[in-house]
Structure formats: structure tokens, C-alpha cells
C-alpha atoms as a PDB file:
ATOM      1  CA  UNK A   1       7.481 -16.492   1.071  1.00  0.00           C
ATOM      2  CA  UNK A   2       9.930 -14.740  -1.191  1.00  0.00           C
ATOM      3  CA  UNK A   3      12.285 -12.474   0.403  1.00  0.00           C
ATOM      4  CA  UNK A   4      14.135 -10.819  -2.905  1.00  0.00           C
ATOM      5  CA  UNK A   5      12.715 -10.480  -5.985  1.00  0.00           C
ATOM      6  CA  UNK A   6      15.315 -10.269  -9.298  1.00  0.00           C
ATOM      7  CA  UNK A   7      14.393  -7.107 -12.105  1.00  0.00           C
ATOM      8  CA  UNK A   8      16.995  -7.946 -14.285  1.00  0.00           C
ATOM      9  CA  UNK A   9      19.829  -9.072 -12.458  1.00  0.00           C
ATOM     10  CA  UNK A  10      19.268  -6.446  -9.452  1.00  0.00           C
ATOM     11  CA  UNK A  11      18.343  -8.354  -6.167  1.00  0.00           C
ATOM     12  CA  UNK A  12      15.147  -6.060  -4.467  1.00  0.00           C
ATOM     13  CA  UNK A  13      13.711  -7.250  -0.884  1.00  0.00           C
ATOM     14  CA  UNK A  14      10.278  -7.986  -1.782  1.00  0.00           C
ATOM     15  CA  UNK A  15       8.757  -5.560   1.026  1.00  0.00           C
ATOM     16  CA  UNK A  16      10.145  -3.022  -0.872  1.00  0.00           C
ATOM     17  CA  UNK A  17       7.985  -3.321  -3.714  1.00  0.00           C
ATOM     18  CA  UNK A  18       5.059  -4.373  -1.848  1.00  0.00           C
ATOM     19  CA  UNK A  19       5.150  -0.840   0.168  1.00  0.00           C
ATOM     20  CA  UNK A  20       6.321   0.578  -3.065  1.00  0.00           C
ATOM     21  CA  UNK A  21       2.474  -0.718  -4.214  1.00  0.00           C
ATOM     22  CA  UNK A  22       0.931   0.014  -1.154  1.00  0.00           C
ATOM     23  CA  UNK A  23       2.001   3.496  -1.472  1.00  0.00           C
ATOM     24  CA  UNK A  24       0.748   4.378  -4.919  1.00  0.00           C
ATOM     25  CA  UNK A  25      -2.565   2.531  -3.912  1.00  0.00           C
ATOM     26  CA  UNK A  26      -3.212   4.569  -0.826  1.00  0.00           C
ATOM     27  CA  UNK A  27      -2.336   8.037  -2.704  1.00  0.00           C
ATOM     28  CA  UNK A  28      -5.258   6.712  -5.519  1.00  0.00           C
ATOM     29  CA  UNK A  29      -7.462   6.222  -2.427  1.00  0.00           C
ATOM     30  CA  UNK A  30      -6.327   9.688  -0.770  1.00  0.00           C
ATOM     31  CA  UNK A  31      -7.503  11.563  -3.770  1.00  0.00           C
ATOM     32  CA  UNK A  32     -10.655   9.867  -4.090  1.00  0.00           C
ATOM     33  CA  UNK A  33     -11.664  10.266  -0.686  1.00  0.00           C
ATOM     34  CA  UNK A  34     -10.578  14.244  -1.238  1.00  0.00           C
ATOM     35  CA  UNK A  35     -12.484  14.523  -4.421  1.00  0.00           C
ATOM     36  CA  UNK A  36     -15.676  13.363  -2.752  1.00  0.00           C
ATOM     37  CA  UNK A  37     -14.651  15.126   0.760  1.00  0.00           C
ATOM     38  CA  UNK A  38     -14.648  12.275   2.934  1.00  0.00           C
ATOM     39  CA  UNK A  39     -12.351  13.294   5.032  1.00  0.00           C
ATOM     40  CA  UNK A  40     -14.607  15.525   7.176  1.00  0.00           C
ATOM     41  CA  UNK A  41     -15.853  12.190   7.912  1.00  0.00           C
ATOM     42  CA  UNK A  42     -12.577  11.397  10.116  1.00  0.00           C
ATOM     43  CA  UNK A  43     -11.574  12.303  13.414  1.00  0.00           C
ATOM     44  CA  UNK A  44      -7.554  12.442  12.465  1.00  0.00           C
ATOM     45  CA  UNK A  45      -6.657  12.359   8.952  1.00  0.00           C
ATOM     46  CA  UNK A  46      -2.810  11.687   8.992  1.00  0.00           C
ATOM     47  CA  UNK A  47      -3.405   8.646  11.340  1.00  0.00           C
ATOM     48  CA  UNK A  48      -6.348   7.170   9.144  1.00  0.00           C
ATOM     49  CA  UNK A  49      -4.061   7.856   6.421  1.00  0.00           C
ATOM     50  CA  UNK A  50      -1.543   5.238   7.581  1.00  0.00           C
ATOM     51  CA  UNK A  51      -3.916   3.077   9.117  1.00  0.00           C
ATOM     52  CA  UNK A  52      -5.193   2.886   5.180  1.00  0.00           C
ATOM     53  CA  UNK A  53      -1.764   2.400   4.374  1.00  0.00           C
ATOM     54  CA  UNK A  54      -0.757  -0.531   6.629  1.00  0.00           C
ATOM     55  CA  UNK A  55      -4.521  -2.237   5.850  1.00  0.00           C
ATOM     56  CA  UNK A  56      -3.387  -1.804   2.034  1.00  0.00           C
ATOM     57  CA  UNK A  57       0.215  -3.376   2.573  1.00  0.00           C
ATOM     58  CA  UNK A  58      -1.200  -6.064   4.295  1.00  0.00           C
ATOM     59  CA  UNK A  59      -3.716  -6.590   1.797  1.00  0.00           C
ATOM     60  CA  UNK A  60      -0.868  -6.460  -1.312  1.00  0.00           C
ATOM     61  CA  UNK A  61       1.584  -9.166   0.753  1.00  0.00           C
ATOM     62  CA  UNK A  62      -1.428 -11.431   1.480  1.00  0.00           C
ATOM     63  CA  UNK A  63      -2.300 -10.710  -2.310  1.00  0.00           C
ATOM     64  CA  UNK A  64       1.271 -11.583  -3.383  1.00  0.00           C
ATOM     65  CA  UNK A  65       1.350 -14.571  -1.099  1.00  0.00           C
ATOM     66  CA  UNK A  66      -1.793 -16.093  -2.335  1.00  0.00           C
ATOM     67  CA  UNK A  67      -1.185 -15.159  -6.654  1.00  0.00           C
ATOM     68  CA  UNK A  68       2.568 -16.819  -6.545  1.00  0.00           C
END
């Protein structure tokens, strides 16, 4: 498992990015599910939201895992 990735010479905890990732995947998937208002589907959006969030992380460090 890699703990610190190096951009150019800068040392960045590897979490970092993959919440970094996470993040920008989950706000795709937010606006998708507003576009075609799925949300009236769910009970309590904020706490979906994050649950979507930690699924994606987990899914991105797995990813990250398996691809290096």
C-alpha cells in the first residue's frame, strides 16, 4: 500500500488524493441523480450523500490498490 505519493518533489498522503477523487466523483453522481430527480427516491439525502461518498472512496482505494 502506498502511503505518500510524490507530484514533483512534494510528498502528498495518498488518502488525500483518493478522497480528493472520491469527492469530484460523488458531486458527478449528485448532479446526475438531481438532473433525473432521484432524490425523491431517498429517505435522507445528506446521509445517502456520504454513504455514496464513503462507497466511492472505498471503491477508488480498492481501485488504486488493485491498478499499481
Amino acid at each position: 500500500m502506498r502511503y505518500v505519493i510524490d507530484i514533483y518533489g512534494v510528498l502528498v498522503p495518498a488518502l488525500l488524493l483518493w478522497i480528493i477523487v472520491a469527492y469530484i466523483l460523488s458531486g458527478i453522481l449528485r448532479r446526475i441523480m438531481q438532473r433525473f430527480d432521484l432524490y425523491r427516491l431517498v429517505w435522507h439525502r445528506p446521509l445517502f450523500d456520504f454513504s455514496i461518498f464513503v462507497c466511492l472512496l472505498g471503491v477508488v482505494v480498492y481501485l488504486s490498490e488493485y491498478l499499481a
